[in-house]
Protein backbone atom coordinates (compact mmCIF):
# COMPACT_ATOMS: atom_id res chain seq x y z
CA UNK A 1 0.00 0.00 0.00
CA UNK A 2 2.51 2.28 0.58
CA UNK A 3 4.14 1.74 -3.02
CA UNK A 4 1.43 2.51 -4.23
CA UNK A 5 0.76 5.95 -2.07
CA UNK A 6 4.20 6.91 -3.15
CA UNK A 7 3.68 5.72 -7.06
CA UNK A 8 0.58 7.92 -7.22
CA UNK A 9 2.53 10.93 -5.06
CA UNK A 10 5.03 11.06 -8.04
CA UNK A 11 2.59 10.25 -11.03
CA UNK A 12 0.63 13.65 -9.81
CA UNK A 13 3.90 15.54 -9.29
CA UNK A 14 5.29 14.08 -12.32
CA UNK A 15 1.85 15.73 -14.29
CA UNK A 16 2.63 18.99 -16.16
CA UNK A 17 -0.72 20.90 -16.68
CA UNK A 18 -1.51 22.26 -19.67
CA UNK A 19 0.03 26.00 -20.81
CA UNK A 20 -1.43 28.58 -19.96
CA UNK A 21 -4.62 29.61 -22.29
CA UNK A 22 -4.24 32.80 -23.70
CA UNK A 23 -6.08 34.58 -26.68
CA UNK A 24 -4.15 37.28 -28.76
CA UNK A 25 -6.93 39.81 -27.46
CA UNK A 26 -6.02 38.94 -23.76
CA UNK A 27 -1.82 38.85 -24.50
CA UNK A 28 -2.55 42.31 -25.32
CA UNK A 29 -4.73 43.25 -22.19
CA UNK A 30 -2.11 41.48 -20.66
CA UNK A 31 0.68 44.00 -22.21
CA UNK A 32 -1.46 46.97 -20.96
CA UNK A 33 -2.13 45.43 -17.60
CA UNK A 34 1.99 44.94 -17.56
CA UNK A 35 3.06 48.46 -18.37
CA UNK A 36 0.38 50.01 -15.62
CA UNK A 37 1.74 47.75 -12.87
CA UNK A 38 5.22 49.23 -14.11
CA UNK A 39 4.44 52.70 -13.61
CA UNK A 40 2.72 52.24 -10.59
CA UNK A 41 4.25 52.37 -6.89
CA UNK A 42 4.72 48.57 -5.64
CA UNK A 43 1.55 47.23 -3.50
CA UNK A 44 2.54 46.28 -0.30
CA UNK A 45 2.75 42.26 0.46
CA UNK A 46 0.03 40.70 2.00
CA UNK A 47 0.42 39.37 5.69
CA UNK A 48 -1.08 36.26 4.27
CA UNK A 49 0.42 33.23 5.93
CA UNK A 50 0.87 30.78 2.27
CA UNK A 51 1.56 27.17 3.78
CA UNK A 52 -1.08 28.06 6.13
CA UNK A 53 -3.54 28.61 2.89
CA UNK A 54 -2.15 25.86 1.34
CA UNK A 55 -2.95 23.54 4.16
CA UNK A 56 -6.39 25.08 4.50
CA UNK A 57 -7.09 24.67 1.23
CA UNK A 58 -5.89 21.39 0.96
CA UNK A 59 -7.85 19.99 3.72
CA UNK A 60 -11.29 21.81 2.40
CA UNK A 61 -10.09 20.11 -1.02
CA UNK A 62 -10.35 16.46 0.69
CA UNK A 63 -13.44 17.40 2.34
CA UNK A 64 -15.06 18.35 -0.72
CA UNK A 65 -13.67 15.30 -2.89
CA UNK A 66 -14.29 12.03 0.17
CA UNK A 67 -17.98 11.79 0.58
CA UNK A 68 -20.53 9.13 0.87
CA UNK A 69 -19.45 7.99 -2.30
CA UNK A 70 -16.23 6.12 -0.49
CA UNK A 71 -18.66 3.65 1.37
CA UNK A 72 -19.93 2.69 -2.11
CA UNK A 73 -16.66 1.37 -3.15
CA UNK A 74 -16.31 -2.27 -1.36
CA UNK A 75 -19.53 -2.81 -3.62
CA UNK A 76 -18.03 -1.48 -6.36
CA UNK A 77 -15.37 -3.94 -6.46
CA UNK A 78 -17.54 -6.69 -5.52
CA UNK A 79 -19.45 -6.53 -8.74
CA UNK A 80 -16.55 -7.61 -10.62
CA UNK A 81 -14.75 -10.15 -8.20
CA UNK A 82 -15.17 -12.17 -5.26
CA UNK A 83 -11.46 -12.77 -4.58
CA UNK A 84 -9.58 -11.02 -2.60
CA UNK A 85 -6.88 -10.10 -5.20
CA UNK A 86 -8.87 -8.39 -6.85
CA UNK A 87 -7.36 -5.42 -4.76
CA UNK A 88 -4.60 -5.32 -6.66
CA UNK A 89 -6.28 -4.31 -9.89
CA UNK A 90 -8.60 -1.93 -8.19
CA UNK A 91 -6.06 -0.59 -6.27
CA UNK A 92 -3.98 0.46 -9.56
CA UNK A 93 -7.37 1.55 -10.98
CA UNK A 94 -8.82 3.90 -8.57
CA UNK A 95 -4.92 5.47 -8.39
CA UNK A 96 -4.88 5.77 -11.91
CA UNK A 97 -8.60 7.48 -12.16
CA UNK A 98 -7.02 9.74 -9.27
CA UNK A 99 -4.26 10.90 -11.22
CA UNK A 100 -6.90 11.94 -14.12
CA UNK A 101 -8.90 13.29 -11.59
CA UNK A 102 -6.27 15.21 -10.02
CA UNK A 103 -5.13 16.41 -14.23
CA UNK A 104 -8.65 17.59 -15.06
CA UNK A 105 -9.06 19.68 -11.30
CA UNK A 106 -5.85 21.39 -13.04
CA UNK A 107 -7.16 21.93 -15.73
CA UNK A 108 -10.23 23.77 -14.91
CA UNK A 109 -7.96 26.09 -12.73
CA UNK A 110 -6.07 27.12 -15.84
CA UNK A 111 -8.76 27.66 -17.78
CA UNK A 112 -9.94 30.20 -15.17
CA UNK A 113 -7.09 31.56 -15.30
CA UNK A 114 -7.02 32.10 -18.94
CA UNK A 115 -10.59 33.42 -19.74
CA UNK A 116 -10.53 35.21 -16.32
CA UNK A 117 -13.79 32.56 -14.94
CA UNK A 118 -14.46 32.18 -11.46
CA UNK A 119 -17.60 29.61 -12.05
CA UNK A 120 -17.43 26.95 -13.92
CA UNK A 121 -20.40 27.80 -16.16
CA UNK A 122 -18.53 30.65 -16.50
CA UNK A 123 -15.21 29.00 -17.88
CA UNK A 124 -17.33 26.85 -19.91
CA UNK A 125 -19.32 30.08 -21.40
CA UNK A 126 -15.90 31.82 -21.96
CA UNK A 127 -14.24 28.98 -23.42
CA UNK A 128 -16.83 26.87 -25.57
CA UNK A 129 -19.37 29.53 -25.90
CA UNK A 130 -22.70 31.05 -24.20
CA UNK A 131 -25.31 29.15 -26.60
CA UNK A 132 -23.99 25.58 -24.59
CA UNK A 133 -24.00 26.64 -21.37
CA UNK A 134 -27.26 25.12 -20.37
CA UNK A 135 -25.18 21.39 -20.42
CA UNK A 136 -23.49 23.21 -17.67
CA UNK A 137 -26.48 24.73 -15.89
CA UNK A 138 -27.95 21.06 -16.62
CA UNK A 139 -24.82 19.47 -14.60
CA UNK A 140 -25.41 21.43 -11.97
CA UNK A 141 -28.82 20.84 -11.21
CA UNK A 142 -28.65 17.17 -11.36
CA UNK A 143 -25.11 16.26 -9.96
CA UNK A 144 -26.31 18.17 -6.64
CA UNK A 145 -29.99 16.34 -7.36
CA UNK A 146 -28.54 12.81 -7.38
CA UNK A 147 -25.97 13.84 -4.13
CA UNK A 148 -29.16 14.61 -2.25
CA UNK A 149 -30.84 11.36 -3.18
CA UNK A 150 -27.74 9.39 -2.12
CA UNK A 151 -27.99 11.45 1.27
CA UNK A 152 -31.43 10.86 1.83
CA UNK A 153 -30.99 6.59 1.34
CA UNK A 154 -27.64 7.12 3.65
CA UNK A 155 -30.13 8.59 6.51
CA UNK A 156 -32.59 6.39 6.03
CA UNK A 157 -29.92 3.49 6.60
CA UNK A 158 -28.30 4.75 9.33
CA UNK A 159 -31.10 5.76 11.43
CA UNK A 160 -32.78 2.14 10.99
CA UNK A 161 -29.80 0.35 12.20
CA UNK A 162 -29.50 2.78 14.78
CA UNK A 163 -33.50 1.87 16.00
CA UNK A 164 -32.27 -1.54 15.89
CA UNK A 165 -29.52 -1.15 18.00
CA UNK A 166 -31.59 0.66 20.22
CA UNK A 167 -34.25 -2.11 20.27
CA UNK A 168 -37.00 0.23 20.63
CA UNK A 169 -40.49 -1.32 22.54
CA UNK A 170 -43.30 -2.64 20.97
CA UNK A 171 -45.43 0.65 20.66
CA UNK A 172 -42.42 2.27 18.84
CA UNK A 173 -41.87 -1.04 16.56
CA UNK A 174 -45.83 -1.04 15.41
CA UNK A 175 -45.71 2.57 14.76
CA UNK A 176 -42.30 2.45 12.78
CA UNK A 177 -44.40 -0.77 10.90
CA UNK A 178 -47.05 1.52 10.31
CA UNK A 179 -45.10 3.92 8.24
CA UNK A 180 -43.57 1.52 6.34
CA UNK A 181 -40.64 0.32 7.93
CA UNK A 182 -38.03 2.22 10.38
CA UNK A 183 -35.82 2.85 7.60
CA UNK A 184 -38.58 4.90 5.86
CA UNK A 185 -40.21 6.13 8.95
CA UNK A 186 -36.58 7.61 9.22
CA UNK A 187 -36.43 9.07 5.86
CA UNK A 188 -39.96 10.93 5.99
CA UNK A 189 -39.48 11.94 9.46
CA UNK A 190 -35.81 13.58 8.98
CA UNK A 191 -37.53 15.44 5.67
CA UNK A 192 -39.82 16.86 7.79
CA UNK A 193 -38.51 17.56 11.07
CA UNK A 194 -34.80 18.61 9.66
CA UNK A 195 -34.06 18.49 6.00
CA UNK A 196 -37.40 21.21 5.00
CA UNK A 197 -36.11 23.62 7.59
CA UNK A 198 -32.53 23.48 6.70
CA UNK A 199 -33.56 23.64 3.32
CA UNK A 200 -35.46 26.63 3.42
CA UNK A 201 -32.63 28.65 5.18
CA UNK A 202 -31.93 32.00 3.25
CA UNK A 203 -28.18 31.64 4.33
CA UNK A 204 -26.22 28.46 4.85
CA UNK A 205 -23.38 30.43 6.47
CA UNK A 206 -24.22 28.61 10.10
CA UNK A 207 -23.66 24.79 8.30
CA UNK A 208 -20.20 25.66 7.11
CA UNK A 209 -18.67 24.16 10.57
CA UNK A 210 -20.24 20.95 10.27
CA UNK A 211 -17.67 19.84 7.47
CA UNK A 212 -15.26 18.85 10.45
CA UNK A 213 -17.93 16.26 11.58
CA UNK A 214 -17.70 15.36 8.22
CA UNK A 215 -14.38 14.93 7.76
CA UNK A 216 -13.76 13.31 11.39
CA UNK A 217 -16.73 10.70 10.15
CA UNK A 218 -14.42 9.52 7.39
CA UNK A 219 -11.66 9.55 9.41
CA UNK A 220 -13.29 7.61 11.95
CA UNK A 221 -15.23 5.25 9.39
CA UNK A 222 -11.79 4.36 7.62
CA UNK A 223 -9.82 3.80 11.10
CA UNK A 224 -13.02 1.43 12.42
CA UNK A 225 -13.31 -0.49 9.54
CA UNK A 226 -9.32 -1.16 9.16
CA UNK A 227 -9.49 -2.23 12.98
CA UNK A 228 -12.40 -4.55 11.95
CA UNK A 229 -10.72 -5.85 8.61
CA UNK A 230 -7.75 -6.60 11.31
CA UNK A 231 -9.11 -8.32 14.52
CA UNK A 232 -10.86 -10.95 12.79
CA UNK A 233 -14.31 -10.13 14.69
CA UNK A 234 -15.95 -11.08 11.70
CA UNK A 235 -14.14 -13.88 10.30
CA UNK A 236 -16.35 -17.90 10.02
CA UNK A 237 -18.07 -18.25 13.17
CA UNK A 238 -17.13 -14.76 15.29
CA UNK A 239 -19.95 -13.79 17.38
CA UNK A 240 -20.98 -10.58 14.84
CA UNK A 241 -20.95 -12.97 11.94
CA UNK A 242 -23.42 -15.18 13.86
CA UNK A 243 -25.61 -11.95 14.15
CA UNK A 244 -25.76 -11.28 10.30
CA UNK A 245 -28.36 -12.44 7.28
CA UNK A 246 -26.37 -14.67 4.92
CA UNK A 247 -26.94 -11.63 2.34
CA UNK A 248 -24.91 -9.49 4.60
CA UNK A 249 -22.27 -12.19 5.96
CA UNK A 250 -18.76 -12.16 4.40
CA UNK A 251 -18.39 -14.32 1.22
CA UNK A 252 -15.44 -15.37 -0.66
CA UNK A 253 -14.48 -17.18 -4.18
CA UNK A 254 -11.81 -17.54 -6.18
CA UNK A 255 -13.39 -15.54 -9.68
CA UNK A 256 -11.08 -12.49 -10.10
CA UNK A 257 -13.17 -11.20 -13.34
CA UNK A 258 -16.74 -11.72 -13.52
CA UNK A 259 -18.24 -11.81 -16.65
CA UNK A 260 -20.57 -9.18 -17.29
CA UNK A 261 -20.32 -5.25 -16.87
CA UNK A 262 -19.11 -5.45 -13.42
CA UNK A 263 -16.18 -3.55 -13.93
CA UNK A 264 -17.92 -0.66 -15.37
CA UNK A 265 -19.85 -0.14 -12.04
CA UNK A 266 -16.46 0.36 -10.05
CA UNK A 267 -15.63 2.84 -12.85
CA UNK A 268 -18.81 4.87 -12.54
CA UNK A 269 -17.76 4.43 -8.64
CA UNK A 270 -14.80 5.92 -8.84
CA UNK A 271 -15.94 8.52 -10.94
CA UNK A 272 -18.29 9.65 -7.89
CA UNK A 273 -15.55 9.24 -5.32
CA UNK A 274 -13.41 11.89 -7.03
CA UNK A 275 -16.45 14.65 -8.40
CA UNK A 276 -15.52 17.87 -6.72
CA UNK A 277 -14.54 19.80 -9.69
CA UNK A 278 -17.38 22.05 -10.24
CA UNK A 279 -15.48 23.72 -6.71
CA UNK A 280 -12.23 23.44 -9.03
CA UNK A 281 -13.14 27.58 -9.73
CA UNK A 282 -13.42 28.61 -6.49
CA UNK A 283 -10.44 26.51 -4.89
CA UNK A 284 -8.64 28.51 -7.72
CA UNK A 285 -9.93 32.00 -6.80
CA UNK A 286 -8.72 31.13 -3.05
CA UNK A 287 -5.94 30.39 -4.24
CA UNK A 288 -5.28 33.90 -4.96
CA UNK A 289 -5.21 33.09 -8.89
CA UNK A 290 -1.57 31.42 -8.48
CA UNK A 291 -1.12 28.33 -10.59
CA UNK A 292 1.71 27.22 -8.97
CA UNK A 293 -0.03 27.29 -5.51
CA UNK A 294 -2.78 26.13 -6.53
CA UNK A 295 -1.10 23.12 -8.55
CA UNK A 296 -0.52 22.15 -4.79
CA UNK A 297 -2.85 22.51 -3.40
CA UNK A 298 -4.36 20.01 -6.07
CA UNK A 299 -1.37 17.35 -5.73
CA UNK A 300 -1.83 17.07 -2.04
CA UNK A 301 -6.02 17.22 -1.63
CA UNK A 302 -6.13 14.64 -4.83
CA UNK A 303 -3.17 12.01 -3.22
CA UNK A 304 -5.07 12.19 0.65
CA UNK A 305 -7.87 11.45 -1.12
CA UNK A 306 -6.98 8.52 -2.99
CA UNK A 307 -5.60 7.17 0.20
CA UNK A 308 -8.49 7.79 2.17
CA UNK A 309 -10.59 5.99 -0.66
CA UNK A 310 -7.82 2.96 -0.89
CA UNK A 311 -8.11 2.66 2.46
CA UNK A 312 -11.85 2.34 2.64
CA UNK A 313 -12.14 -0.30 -0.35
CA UNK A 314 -9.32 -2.00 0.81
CA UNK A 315 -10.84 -2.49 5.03
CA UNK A 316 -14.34 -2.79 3.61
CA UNK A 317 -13.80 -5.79 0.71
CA UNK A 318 -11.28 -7.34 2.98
CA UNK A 319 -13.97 -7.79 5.98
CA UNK A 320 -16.52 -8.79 3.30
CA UNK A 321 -15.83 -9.53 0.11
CA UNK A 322 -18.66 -9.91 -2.57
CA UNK A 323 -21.14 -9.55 0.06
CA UNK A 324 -20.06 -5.74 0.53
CA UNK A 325 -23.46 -3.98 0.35
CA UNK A 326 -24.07 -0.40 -1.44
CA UNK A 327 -23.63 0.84 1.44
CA UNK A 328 -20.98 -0.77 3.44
CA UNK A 329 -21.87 0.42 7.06
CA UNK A 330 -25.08 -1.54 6.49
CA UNK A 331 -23.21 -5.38 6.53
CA UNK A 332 -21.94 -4.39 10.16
CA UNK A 333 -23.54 -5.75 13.21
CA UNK A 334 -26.48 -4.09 14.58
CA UNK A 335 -24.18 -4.90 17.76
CA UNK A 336 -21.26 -3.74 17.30
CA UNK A 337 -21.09 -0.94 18.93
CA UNK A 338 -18.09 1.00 16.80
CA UNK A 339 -20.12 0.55 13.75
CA UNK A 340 -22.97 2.74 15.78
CA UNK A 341 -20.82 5.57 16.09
CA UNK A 342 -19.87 5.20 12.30
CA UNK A 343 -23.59 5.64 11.56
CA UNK A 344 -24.31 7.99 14.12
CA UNK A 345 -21.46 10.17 12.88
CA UNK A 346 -22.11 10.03 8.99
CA UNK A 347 -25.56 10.19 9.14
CA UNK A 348 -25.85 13.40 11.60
CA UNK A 349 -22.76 15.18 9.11
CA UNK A 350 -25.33 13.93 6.27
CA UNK A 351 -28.13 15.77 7.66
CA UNK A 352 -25.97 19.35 7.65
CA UNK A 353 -24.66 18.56 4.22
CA UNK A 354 -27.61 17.72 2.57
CA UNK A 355 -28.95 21.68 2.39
CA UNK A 356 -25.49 22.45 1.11
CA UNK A 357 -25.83 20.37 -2.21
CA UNK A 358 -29.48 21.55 -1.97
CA UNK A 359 -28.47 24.85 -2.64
CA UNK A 360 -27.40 24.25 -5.94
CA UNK A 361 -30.41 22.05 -6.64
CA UNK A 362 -32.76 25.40 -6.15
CA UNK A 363 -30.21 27.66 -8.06
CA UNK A 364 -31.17 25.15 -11.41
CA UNK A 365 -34.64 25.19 -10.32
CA UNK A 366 -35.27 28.93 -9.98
CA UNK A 367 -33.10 28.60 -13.37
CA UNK A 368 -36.02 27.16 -15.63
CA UNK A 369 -38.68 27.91 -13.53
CA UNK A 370 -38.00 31.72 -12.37
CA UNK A 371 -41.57 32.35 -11.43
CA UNK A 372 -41.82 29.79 -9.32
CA UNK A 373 -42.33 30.41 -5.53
CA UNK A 374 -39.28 29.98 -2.71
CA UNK A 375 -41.48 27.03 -1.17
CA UNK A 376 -42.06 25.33 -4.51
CA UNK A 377 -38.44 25.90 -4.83
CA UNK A 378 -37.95 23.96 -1.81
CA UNK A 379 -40.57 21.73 -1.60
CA UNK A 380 -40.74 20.16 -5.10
CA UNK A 381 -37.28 18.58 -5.84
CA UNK A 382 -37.04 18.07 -1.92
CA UNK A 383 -40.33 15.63 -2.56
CA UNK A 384 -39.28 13.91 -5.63
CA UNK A 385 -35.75 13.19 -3.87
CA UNK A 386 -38.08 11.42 -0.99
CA UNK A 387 -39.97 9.74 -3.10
CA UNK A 388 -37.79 7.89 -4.81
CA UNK A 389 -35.48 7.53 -1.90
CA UNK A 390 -38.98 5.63 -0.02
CA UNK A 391 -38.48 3.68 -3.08
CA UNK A 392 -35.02 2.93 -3.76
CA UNK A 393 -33.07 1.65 -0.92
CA UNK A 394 -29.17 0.94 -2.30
CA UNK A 395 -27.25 3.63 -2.41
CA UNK A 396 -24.66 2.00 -4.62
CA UNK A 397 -27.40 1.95 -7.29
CA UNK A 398 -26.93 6.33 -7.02
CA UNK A 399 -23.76 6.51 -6.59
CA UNK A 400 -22.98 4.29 -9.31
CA UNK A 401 -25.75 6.04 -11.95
CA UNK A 402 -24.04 9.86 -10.80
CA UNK A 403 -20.39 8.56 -11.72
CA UNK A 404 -21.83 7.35 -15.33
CA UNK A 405 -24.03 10.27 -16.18
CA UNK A 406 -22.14 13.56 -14.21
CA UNK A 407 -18.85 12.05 -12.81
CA UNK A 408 -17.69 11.40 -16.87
CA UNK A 409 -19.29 14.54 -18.17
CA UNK A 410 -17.94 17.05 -15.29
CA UNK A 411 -14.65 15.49 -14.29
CA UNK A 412 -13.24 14.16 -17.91
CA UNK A 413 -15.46 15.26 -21.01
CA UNK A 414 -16.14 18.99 -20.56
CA UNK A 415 -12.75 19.90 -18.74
CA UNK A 416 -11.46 18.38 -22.09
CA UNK A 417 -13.89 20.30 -24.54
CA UNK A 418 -12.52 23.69 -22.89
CA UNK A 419 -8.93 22.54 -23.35
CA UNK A 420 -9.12 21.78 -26.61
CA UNK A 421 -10.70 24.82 -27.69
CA UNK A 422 -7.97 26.47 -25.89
CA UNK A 423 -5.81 24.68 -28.00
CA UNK A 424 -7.25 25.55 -30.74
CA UNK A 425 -7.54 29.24 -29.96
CA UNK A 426 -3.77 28.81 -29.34
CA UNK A 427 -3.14 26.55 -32.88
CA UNK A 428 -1.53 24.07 -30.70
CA UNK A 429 -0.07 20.92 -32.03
CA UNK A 430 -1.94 17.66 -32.23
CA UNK A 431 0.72 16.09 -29.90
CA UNK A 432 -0.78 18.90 -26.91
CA UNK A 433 -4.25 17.40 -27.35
CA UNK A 434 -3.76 13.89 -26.64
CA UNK A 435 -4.32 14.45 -23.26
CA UNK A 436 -8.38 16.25 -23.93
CA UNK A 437 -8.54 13.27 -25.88
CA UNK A 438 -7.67 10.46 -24.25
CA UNK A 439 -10.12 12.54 -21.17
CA UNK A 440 -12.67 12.36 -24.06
CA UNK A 441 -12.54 8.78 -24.62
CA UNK A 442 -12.20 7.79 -20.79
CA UNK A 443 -15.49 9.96 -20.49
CA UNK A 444 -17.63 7.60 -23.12
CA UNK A 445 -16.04 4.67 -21.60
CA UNK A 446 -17.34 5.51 -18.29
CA UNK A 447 -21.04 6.90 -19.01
CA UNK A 448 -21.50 3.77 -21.28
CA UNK A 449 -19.91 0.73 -19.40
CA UNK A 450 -21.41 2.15 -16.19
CA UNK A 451 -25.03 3.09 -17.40
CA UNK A 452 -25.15 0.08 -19.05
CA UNK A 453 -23.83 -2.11 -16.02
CA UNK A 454 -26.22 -0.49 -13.55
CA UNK A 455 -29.53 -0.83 -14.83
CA UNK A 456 -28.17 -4.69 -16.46
């Protein structure tokens, strides 16, 4: 594991992003802007503390990039193998869809830089063109959309086994039946008594702080379930095992490859654990505009982040193998008490992060439907996201469908577009645009194989 930490450490180093995108019109501003600053009496250099920044930065980069996508991933390699070597190839994989990852974030920073964007519509508008920014606008609305979904299911999860563990009385058990089950009773009740509310906030400024939960969940998570995938606590015939449905027990073969579209599912997966770069402008902007620090600030978030996810795949397949459910917090005990916390934790961070992807979902609302009221705003996607979360109860399922459709469209295909019409504003040679591409290709790979693998 730690070969391949460092292999991935100097793979990202080792990446040289794309020159800087410049049209003749702006090397002129540029000129202008040059011979100004000459004239002009040097500014005075700010007090800002840079590794500080940097560090900030980096951490905030992590927090945006490992989500609940990370608990999807045991699955994800279950629906290719059932051997525990199988590791090794997904391993390599998820590294090398890192390193992409980490090459496209880069690129959406220079390309800010160039046109002067601090969105990413905006880059995209600057770049490609105003007529296609709706695919943008489009991305935006249902990336955040499908998050919330995949939020809601995680609640609904960990609030069931949570009743469980409790072992709530009779009265509490018929009522729970009544609504259909405690893991919906959950769901509808959280919409109502927490998620509308939060939702409906005019300013989200008093959720930033719960990130740290966040963050210190997946921390926590990946530490419990590396102890767990160590002590042997639920190897054959330990007493947690004893506890479990066969559907949920570990189970192990000897297929490395299944046959199928398997594989494409952990691609999709992987295209979800990485998706933070519609925040690639404003990580960019905080950087102060500096490509070199924010070039990084981009190496480090991208390589903790790829061992945070390793790390989770790895504890989580080990403990289980092809039983690993959508949601890998769900094949724990109801009794084991450290998997509690794990819930407890990610599903009360879930709860504060939900009406910050929300956020964006009412932005593309108010977008096409501008006349529409703030509590339609709210209440309408927020009661199609229940419904279908009542309805659909695996979360690998989402997270697996959002690295097809948006993970390959935001992270590889249109980073690649606005490249390459850098390029061609710069008359680059062909041997510059491999990279775009090769992103382009990797993009059709992933929407297809993985659309096509999770509704097989």
């Amino acid at each position: 594991m730690r070969l391949v930490a460092l292999a991935f450490i100097a793979s990202v180093q080792a990446l040289r992003l794309p020159p800087r995108l410049i049209t003749p019109r702006q090397k002129f501003k540029t000129t202008l802007l040059a011979e100004a600053e000459a004239a002009a009496p040097p500014a005075e250099a700010p007090k800002e503390d840079e590794g500080a920044s940097v560090a900030a930065s980096t951490v905030n980069l992590v927090k945006s990039i490992v989500g609940a996508g990370v608990l999807a991933l045991p699955a994800g390699v279950a629906a290719f193998s059932d051997a525990g070597p199988a590791l090794w190839p997904a391993t390599a994989l998820i590294t090398a869809l890192g390193a992409a990852s980490a090459y496209s974030f880069g690129v959406l920073g220079r390309v800010c830089g160039a046109y002067d964007a601090e969105t990413y519509k905006d880059a995209w508008a600057r770049s490609v063109g105003e007529k296609s920014a709706w695919v943008v606008t489009l991305c935006c609305t249902l990336t955040p959309f499908l998050a919330c979904l995949a939020y809601s299911i995680i609640m609904g999860d960990a609030a069931a086994s949570l009743i469980a563990a409790a072992n709530p009385g009779p009265r509490v058990c018929s009522a729970l039946n009544a609504c259909g089950g405690a893991r919906r009773g959950s769901i509808a009740a959280l919409t109502l008594g927490a998620l509308w509310p939060l939702c409906s906030l005019k300013s989200l400024a008093a959720l930033a702080p719960t990130s740290a939960l966040g963050t210190a969940g997946v921390v926590y998570t990946a530490g419990f379930m590396a102890k767990r995938a160590l002590d042997g606590t639920y190897k054959a015939g330990a007493t947690f095992v004893k506890s479990l449905s066969r559907d949920l027990a570990p189970k192990f073969g000897s297929t490395l490859v299944k046959p199928g579209l398997g594989l494409g599912v952990f691609v999709a997966m992987c295209g979800t654990a990485y998706m933070a770069h519609f925040n690639a402008p404003n990580f960019f902007v905080d950087a102060g505009k500096d490509e070199k620090k924010y070039a990084t600030i981009v190496r480090r978030g991208f390589a903790l982040s790829v061992l945070l996810n390793v790390a989770v795949m790895v504890a989580g397949y080990l403990t289980f193998g092809a039983s690993s459910q959508g949601l890998v917090l769900n094949n724990y005990a109801v009794k084991d008490s450290l998997a509690s916390v794990a819930r407890l934790l990610f599903g009360v961070s879930t709860v504060f992060t939900f009406p910050l992807a929300y956020a964006a979902v009412k932005v593309g609302v108010r977008g096409v439907l501008p006349k529409l009221s703030e509590k339609a705003v709210v209440a309408a996607p927020l009661g199609l996201i229940t419904a279908i979360a009542l309805l659909l109860d695996d979360v690998g399922v989402v997270v697996s469908l959002t690295g097809a459709l948006m993970g390959s469209a935001v992270i590889y295909a249109l980073p690649a577009v606005m490249l390459l019409k850098g390029d061609k504003v710069q008359k680059a040679a062909w041997e510059k645009k491999l990279a775009p591409y090769g992103m382009l290709g990797l993009s059709a790979v992933s929407a297809v194989l993985g659309t096509l693998a999770t509704f097989a």
